[in-house]
N, C-alpha and C. Protein backbone atom coordinates (compact mmCIF):
# COMPACT_ATOMS: atom_id res chain seq x y z
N UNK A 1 0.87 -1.19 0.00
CA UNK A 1 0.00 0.00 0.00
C UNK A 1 0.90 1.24 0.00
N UNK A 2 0.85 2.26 -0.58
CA UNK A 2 1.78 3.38 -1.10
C UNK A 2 1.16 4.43 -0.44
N UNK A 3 -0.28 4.60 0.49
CA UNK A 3 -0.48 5.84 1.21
C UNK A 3 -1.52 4.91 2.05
N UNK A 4 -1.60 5.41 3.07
CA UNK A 4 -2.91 4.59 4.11
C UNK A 4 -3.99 5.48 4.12
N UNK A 5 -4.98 4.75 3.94
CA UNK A 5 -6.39 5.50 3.96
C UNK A 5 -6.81 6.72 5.53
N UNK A 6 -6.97 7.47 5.15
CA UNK A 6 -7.94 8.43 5.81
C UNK A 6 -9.32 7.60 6.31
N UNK A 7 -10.00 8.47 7.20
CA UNK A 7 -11.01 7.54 7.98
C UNK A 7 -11.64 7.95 7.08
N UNK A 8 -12.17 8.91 6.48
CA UNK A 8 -13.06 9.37 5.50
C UNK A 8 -13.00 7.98 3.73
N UNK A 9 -11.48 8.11 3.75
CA UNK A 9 -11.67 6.93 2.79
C UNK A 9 -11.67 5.54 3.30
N UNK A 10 -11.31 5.35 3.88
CA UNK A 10 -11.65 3.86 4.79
C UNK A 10 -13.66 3.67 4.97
N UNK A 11 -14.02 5.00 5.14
CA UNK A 11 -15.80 4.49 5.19
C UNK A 11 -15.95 3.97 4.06
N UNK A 12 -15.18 5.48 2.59
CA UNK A 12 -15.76 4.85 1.54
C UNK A 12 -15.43 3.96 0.94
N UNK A 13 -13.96 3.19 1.11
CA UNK A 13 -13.28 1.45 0.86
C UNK A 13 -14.47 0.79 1.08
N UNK A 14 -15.17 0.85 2.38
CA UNK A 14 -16.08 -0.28 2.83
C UNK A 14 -17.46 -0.02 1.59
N UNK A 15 -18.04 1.16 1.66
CA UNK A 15 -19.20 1.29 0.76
C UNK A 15 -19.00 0.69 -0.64
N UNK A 16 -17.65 0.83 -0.98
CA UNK A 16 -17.38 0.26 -2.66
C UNK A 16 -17.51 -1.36 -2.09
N UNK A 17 -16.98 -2.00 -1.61
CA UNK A 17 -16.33 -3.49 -1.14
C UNK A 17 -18.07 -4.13 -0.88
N UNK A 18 -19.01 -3.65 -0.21
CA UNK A 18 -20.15 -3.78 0.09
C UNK A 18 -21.44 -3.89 -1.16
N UNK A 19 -21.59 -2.56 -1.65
CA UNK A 19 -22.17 -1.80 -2.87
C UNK A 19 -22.16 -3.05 -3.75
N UNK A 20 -20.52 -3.33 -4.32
CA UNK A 20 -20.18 -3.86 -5.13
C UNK A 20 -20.24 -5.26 -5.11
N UNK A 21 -20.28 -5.97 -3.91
CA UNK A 21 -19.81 -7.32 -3.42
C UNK A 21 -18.88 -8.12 -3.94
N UNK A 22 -17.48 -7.53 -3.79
CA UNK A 22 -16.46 -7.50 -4.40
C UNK A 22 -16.07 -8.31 -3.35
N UNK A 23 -15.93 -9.55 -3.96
CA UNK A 23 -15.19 -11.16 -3.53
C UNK A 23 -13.62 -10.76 -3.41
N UNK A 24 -13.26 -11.36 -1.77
CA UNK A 24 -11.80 -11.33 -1.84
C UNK A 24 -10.88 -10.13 -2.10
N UNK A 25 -11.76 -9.08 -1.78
CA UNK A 25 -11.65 -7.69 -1.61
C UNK A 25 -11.51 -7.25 -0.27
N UNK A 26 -10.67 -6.90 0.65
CA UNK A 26 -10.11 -5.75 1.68
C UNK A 26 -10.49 -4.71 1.44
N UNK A 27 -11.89 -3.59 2.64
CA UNK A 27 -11.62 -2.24 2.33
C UNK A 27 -10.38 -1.76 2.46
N UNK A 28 -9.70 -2.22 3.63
CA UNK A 28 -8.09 -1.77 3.81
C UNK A 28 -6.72 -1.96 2.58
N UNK A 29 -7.49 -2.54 1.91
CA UNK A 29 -6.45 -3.29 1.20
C UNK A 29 -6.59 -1.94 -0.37
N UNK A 30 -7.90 -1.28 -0.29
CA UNK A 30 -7.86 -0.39 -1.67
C UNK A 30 -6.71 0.77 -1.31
N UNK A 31 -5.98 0.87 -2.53
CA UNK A 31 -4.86 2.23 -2.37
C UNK A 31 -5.56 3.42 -2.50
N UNK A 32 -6.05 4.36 -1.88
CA UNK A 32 -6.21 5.61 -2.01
C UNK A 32 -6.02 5.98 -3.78
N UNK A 33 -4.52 5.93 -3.86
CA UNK A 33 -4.18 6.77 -5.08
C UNK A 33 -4.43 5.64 -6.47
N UNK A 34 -4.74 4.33 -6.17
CA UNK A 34 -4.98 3.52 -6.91
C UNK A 34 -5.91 3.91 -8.02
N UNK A 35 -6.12 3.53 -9.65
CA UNK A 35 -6.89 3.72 -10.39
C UNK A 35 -8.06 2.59 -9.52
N UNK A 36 -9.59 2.88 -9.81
CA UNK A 36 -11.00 2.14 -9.29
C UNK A 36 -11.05 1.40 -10.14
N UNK A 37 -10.83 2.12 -11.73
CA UNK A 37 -11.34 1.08 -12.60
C UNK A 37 -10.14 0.99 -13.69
N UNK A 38 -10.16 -0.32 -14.98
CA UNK A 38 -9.42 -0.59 -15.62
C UNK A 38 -8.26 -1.40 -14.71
N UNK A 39 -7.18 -0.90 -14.63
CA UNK A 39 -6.36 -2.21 -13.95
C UNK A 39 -6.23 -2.10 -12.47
N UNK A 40 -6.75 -1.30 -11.67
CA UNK A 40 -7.03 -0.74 -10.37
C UNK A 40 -8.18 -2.12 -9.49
N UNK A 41 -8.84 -1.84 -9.66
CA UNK A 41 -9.79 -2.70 -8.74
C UNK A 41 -10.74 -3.24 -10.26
N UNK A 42 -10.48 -2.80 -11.42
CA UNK A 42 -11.24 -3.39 -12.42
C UNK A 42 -12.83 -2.73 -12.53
N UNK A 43 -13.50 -2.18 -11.62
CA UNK A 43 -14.22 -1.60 -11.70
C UNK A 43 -15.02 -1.15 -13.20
N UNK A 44 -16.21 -1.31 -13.80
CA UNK A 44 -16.93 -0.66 -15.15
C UNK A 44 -18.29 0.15 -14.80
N UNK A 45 -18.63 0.54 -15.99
CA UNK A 45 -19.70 1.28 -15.91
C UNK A 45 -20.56 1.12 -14.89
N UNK A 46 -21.08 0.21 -15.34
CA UNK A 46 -22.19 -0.48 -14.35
C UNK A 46 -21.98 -0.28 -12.61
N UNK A 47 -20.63 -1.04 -12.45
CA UNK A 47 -20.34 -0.53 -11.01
C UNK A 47 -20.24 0.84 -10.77
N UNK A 48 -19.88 1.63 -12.20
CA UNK A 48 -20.00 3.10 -11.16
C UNK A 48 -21.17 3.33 -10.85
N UNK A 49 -22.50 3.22 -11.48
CA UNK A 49 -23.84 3.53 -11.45
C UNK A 49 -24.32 3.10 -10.29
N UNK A 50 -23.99 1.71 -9.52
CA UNK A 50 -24.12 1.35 -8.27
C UNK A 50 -24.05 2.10 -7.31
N UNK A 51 -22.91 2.28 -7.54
CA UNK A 51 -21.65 3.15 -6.56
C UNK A 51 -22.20 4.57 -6.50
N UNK A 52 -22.58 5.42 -7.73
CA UNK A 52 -22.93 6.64 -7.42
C UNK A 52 -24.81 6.19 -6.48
N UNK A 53 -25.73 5.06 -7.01
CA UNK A 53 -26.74 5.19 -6.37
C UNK A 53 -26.55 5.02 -4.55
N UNK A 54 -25.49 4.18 -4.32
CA UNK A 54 -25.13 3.60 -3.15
C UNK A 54 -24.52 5.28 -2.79
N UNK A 55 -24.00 5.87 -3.31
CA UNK A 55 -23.49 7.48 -2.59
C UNK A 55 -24.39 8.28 -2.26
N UNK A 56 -25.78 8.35 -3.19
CA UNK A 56 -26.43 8.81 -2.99
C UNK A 56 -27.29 8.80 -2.10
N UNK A 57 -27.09 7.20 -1.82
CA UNK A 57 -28.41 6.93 -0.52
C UNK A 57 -27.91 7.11 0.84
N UNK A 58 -26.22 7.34 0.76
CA UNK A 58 -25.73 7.21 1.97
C UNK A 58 -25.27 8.95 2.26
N UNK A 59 -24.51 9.39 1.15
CA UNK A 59 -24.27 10.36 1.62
C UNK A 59 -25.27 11.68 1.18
N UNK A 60 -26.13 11.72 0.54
CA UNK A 60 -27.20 12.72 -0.43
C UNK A 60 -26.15 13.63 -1.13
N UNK A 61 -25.72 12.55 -1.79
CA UNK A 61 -24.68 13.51 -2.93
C UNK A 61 -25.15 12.97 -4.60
N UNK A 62 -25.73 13.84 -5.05
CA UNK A 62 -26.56 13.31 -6.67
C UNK A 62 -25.06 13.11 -7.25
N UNK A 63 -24.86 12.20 -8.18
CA UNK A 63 -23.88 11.75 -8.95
C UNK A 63 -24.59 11.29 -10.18
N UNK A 64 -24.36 12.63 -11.21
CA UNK A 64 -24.54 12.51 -12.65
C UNK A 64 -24.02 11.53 -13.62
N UNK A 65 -24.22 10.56 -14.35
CA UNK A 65 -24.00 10.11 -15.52
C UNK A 65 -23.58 10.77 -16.39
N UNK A 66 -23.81 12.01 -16.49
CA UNK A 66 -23.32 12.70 -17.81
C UNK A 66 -22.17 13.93 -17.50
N UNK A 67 -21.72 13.81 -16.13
CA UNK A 67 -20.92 14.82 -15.62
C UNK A 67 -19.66 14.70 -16.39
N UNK A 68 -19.50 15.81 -16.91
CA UNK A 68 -17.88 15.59 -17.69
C UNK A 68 -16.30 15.28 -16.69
N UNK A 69 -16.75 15.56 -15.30
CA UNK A 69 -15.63 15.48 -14.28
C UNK A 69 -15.72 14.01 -13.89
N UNK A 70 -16.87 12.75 -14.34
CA UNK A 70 -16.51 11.72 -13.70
C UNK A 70 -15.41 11.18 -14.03
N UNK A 71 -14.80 10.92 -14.82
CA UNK A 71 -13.16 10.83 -14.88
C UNK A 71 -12.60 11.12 -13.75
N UNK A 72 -12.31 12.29 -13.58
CA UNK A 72 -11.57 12.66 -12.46
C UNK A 72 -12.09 12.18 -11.11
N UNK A 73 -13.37 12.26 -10.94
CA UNK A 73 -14.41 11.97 -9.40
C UNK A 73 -13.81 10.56 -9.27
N UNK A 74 -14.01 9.34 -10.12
CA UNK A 74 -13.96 7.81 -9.93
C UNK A 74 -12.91 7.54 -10.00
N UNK A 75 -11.50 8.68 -10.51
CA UNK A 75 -10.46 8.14 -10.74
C UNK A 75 -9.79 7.07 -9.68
N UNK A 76 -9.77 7.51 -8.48
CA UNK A 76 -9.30 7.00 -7.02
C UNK A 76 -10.32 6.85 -6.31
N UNK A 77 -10.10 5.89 -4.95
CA UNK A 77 -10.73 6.40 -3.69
C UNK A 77 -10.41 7.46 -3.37
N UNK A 78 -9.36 8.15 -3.46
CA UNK A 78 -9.15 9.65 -2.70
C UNK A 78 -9.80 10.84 -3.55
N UNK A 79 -10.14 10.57 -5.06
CA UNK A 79 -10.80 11.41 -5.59
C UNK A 79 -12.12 11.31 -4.96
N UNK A 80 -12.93 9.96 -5.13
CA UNK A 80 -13.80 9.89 -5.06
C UNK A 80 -14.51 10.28 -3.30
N UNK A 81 -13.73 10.05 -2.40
CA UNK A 81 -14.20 10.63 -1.32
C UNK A 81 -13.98 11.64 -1.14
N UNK A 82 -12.90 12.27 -2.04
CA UNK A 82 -13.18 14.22 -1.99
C UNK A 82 -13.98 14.75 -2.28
N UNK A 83 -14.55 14.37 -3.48
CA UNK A 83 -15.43 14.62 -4.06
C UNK A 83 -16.89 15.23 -2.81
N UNK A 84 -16.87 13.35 -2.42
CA UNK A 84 -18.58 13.07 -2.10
C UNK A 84 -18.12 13.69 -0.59
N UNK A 85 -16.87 13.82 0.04
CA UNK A 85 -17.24 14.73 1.15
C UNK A 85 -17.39 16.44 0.70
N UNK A 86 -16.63 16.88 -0.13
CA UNK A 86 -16.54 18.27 -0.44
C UNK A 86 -17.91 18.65 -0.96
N UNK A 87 -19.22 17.43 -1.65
CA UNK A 87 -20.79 17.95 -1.88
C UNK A 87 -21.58 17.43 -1.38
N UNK A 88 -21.32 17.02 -0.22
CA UNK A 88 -22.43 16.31 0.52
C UNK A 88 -23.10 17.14 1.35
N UNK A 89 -24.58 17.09 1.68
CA UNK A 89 -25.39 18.18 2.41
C UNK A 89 -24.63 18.34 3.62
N UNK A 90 -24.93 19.50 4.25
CA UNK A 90 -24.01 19.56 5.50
C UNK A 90 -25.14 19.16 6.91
């Protein structure tokens, strides 16, 4: 592991690992700076759509399909929990 998760990304390790029911998967074990999808955790479409409904129900953060920044948002866990903490209702 090349950076240790934040408690903030350690919740959201568990929500992907859960969401996803990703066999033989460690939340501890996802790298922060790791790619989610392609050779990272393998992650596709479909799982992001999960993943943003599963964000939504947990944290009330809407996650667009057509957002031109999901690239960047899904790139990592550390993107992706910046993200959903930096727009989540307060």
């Amino acid at each position: 592991m090349s950076q240790p998760q934040s408690a903030a990304e350690a919740e959201m390790a568990s929500l992907i690992v859960e969401a996803l029911n990703l066999e033989g998967v460690e939340p501890t074990e996802i790298d922060p700076a790791a790619p989610l999808f392609g050779k990272g955790l393998g992650l596709d479409s479909i799982d992001a759509l999960e993943l943003a409904l599963e964000i939504s129900k947990r944290y009330g953060v809407q996650m667009k399909s057509d957002d031109e920044n999901n690239r960047e948002i899904f790139a990592s866990l550390a993107s992706l929990t910046a993200h959903v903490m930096a727009t989540r209702p307060a």
